[in-house]
PDB file of N, CA and C in Angstrom:
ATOM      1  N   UNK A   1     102.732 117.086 106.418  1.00  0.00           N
ATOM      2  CA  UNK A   1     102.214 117.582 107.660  1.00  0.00           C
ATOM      3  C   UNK A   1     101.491 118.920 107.478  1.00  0.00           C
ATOM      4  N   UNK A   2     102.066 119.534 106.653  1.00  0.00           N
ATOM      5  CA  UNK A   2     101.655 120.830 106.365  1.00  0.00           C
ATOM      6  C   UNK A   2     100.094 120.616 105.749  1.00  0.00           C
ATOM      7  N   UNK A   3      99.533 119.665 104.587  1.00  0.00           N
ATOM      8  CA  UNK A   3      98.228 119.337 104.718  1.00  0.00           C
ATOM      9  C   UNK A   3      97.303 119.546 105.880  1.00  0.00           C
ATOM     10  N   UNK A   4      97.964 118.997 106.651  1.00  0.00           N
ATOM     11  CA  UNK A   4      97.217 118.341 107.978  1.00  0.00           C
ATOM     12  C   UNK A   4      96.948 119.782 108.788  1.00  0.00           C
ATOM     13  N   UNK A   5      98.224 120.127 109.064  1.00  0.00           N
ATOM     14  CA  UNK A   5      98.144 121.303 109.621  1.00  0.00           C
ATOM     15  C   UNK A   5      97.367 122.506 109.583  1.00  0.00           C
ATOM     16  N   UNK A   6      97.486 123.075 108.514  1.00  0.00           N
ATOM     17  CA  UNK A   6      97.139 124.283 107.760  1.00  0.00           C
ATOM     18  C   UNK A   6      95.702 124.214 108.110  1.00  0.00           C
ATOM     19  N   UNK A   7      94.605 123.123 107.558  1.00  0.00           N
ATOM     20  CA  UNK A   7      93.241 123.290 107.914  1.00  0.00           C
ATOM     21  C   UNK A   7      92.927 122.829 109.206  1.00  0.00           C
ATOM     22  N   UNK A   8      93.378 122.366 109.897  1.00  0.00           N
ATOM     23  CA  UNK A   8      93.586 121.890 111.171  1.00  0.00           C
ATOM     24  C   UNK A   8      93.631 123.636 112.121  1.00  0.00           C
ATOM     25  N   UNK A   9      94.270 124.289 111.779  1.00  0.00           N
ATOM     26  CA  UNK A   9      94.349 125.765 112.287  1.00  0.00           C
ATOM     27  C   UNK A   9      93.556 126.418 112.051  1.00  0.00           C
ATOM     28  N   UNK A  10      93.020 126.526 110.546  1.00  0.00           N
ATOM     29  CA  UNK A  10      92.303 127.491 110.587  1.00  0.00           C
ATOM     30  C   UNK A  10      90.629 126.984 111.087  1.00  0.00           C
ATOM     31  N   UNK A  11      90.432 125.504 111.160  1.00  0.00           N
ATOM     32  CA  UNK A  11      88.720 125.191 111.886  1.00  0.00           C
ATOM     33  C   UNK A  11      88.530 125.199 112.964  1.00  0.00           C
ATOM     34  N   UNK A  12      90.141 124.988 113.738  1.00  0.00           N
ATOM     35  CA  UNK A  12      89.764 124.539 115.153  1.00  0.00           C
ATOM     36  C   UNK A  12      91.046 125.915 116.128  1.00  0.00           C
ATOM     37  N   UNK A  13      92.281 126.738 115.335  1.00  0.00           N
ATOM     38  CA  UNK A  13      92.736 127.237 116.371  1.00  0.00           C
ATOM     39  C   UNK A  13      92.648 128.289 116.074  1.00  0.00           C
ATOM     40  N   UNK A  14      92.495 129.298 114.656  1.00  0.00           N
ATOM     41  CA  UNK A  14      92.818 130.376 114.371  1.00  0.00           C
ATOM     42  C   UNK A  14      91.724 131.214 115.217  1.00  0.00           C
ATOM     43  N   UNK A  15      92.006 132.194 115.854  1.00  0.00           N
ATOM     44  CA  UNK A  15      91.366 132.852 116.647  1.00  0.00           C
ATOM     45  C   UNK A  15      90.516 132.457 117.938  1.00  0.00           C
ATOM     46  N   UNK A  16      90.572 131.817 118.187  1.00  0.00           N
ATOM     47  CA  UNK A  16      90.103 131.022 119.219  1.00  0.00           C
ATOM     48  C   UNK A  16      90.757 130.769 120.802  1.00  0.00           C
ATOM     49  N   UNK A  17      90.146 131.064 121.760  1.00  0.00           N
ATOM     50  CA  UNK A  17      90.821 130.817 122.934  1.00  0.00           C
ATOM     51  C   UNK A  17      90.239 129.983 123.886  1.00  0.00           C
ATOM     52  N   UNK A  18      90.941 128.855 123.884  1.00  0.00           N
ATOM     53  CA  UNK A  18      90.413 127.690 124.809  1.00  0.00           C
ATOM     54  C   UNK A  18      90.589 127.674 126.171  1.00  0.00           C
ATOM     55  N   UNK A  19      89.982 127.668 127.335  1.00  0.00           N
ATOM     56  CA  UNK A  19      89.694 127.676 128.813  1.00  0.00           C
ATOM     57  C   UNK A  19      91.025 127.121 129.076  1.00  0.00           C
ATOM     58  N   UNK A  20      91.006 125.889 128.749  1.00  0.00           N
ATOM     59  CA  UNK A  20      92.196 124.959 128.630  1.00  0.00           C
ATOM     60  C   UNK A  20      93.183 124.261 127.564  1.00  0.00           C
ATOM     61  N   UNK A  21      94.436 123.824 127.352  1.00  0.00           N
ATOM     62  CA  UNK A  21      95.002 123.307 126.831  1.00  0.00           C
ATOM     63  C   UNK A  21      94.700 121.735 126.530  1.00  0.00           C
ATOM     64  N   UNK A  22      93.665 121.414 126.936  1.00  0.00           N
ATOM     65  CA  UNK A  22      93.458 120.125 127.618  1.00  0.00           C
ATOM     66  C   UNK A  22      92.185 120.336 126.169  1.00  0.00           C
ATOM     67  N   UNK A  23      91.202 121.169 126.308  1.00  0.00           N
ATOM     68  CA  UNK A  23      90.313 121.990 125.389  1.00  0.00           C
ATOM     69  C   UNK A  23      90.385 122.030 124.332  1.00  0.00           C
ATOM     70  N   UNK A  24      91.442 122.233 123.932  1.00  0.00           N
ATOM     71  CA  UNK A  24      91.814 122.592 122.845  1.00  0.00           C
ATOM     72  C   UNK A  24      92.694 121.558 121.783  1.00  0.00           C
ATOM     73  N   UNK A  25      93.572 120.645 122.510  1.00  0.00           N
ATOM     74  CA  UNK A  25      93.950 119.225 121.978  1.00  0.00           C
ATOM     75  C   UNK A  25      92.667 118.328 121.544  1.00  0.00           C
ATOM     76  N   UNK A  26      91.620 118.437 122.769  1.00  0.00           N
ATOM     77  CA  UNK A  26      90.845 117.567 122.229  1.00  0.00           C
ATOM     78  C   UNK A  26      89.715 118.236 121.112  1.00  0.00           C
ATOM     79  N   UNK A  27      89.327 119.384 120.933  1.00  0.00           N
ATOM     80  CA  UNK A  27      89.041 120.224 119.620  1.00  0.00           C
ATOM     81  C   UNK A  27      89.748 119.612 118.197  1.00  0.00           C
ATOM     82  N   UNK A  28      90.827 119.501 118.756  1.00  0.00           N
ATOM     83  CA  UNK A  28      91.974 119.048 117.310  1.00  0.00           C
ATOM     84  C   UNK A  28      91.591 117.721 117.268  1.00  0.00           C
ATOM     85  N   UNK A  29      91.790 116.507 118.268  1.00  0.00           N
ATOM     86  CA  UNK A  29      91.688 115.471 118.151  1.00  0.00           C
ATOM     87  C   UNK A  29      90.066 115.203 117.660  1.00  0.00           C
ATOM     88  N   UNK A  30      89.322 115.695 117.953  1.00  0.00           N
ATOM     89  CA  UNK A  30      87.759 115.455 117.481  1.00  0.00           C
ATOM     90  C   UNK A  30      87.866 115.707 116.127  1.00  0.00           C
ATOM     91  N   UNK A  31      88.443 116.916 115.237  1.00  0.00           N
ATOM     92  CA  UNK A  31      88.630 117.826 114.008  1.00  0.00           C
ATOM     93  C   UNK A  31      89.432 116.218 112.883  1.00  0.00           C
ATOM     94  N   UNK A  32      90.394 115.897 114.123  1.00  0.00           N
ATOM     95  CA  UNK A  32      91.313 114.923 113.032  1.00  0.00           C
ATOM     96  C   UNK A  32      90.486 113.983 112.764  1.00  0.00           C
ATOM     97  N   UNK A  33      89.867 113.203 114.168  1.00  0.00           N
ATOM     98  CA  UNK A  33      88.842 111.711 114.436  1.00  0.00           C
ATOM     99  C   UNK A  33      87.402 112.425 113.227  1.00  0.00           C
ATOM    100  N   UNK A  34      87.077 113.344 113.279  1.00  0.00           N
ATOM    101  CA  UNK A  34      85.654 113.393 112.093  1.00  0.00           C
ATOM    102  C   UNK A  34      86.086 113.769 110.452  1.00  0.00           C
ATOM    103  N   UNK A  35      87.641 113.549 110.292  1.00  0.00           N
ATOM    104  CA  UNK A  35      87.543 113.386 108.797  1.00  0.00           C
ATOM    105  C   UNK A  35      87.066 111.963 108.150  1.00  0.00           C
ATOM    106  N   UNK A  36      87.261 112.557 107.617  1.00  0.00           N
ATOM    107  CA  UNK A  36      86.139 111.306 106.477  1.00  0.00           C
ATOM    108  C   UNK A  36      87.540 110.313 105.829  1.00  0.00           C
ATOM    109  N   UNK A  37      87.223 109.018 105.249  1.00  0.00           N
ATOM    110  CA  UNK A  37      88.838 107.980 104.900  1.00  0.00           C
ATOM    111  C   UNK A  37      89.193 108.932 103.885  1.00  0.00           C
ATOM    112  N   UNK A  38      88.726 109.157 102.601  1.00  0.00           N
ATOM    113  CA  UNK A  38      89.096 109.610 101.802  1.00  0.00           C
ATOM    114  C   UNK A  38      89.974 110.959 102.242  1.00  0.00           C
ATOM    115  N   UNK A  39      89.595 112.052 103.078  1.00  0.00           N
ATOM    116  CA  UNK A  39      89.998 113.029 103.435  1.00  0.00           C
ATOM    117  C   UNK A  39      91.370 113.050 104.074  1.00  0.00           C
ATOM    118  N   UNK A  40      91.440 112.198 105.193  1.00  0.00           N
ATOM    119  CA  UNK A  40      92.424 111.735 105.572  1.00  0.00           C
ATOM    120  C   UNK A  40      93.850 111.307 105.008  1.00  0.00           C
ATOM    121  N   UNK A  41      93.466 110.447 103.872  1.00  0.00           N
ATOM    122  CA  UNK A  41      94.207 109.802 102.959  1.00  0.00           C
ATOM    123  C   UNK A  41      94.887 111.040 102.322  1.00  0.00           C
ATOM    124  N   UNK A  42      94.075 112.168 101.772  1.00  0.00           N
ATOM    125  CA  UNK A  42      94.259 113.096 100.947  1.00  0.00           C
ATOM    126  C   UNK A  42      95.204 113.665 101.792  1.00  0.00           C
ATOM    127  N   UNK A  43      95.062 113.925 102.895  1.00  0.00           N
ATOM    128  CA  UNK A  43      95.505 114.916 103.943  1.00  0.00           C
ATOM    129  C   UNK A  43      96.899 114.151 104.172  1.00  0.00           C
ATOM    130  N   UNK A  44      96.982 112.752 104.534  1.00  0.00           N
ATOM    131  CA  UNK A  44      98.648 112.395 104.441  1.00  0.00           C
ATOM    132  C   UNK A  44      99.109 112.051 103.201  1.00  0.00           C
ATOM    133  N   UNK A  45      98.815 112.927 101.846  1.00  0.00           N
ATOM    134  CA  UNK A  45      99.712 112.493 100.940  1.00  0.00           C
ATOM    135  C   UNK A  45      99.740 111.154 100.072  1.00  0.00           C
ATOM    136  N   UNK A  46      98.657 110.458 100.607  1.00  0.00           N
ATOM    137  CA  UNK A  46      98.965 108.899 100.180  1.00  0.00           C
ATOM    138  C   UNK A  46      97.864 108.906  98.675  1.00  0.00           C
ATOM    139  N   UNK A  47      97.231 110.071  98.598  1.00  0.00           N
ATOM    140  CA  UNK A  47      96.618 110.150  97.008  1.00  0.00           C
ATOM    141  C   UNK A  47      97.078 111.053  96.101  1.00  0.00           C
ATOM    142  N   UNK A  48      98.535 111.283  96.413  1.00  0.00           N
ATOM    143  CA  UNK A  48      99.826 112.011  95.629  1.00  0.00           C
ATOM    144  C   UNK A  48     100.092 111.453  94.504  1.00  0.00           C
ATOM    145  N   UNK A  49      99.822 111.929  93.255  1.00  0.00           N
ATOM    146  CA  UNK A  49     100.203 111.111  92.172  1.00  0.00           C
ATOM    147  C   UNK A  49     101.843 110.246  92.451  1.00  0.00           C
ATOM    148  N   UNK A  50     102.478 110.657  92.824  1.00  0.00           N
ATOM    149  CA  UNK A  50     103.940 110.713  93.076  1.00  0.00           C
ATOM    150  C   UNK A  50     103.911 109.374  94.536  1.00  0.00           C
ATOM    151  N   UNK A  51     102.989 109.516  95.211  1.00  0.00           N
ATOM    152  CA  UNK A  51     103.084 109.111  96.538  1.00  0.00           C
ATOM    153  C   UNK A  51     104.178 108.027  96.075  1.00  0.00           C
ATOM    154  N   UNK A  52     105.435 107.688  97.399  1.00  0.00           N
ATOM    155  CA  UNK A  52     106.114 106.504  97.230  1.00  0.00           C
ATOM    156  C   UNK A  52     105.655 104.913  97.526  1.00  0.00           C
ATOM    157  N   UNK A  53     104.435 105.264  98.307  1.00  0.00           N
ATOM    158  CA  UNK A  53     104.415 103.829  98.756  1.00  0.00           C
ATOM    159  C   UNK A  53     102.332 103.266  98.397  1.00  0.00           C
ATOM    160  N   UNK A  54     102.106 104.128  97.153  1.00  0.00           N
ATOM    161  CA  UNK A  54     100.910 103.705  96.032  1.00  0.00           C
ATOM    162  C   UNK A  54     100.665 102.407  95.547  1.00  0.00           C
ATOM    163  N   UNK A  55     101.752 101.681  95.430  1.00  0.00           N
ATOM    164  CA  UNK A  55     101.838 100.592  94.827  1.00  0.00           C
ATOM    165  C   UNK A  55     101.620  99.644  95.923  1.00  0.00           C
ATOM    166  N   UNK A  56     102.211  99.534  97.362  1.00  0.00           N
ATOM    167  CA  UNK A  56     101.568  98.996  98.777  1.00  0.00           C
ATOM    168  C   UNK A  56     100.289  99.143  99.158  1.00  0.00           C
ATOM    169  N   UNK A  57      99.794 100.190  99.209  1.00  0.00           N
ATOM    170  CA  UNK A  57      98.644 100.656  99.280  1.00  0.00           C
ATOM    171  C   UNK A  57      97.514 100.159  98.359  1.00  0.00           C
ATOM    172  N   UNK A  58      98.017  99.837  97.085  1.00  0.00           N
ATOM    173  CA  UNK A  58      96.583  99.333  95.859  1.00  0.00           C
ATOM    174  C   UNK A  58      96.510  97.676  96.147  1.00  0.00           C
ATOM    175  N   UNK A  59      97.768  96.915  96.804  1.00  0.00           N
ATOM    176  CA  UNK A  59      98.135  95.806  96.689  1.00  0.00           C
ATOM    177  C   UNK A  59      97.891  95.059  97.961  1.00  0.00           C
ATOM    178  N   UNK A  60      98.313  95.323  99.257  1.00  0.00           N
ATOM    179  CA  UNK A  60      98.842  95.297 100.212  1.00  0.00           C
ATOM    180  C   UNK A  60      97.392  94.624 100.602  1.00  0.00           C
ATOM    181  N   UNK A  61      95.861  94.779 100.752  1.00  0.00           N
ATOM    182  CA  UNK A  61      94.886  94.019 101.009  1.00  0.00           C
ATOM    183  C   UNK A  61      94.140  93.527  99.669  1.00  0.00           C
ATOM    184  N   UNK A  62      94.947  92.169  99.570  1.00  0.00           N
ATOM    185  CA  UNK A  62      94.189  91.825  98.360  1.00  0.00           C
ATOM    186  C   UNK A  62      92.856  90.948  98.739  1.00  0.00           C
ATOM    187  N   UNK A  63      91.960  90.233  97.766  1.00  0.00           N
ATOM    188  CA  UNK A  63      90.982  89.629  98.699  1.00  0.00           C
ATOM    189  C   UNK A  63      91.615  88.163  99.055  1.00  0.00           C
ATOM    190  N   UNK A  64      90.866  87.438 100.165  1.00  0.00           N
ATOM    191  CA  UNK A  64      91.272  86.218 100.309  1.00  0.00           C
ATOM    192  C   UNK A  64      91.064  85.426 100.161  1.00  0.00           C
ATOM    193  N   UNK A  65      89.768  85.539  99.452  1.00  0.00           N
ATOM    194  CA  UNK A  65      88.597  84.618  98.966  1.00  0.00           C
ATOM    195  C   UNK A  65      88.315  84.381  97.017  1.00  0.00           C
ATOM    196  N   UNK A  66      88.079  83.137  96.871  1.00  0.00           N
ATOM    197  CA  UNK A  66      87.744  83.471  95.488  1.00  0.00           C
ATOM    198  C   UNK A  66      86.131  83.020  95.029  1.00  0.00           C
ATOM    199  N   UNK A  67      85.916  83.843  93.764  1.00  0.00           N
ATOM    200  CA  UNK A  67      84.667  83.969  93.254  1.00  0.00           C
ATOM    201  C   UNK A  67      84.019  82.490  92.816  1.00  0.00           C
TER     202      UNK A  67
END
């Protein structure tokens, strides 16, 4: 979470004062919705050398079709 967090504060809350609370969720929610897949991924941990559940993730959509 702390990924997520940390740059999440400093683009969209650190110093900043929003009119509304309402303002300012959706600042965050726009910030989270315009990362990029890769970024995202990075951001929850799931391209952790270590990650626990890597092996679901490489496997889990295999194709369904053959060549």
């Amino acid at each position: 979470m702390d990924h997520l967090w940390r740059p999440l504060k400093q683009r969209v809350s650190a110093n900043r004062q929003y009119p509304t609370v309402e303002q300012h969720v959706g600042a965050a929610i726009r910030w989270v919705l315009g990362l990029s897949a890769q970024d995202a991924l990075r951001k929850a941990g799931c391209l952790a050398e270590g990650f626990w559940l890597r092996d679901l993730l490489e496997n889990f959509w295999r194709p369904t079709y053959s060549l």
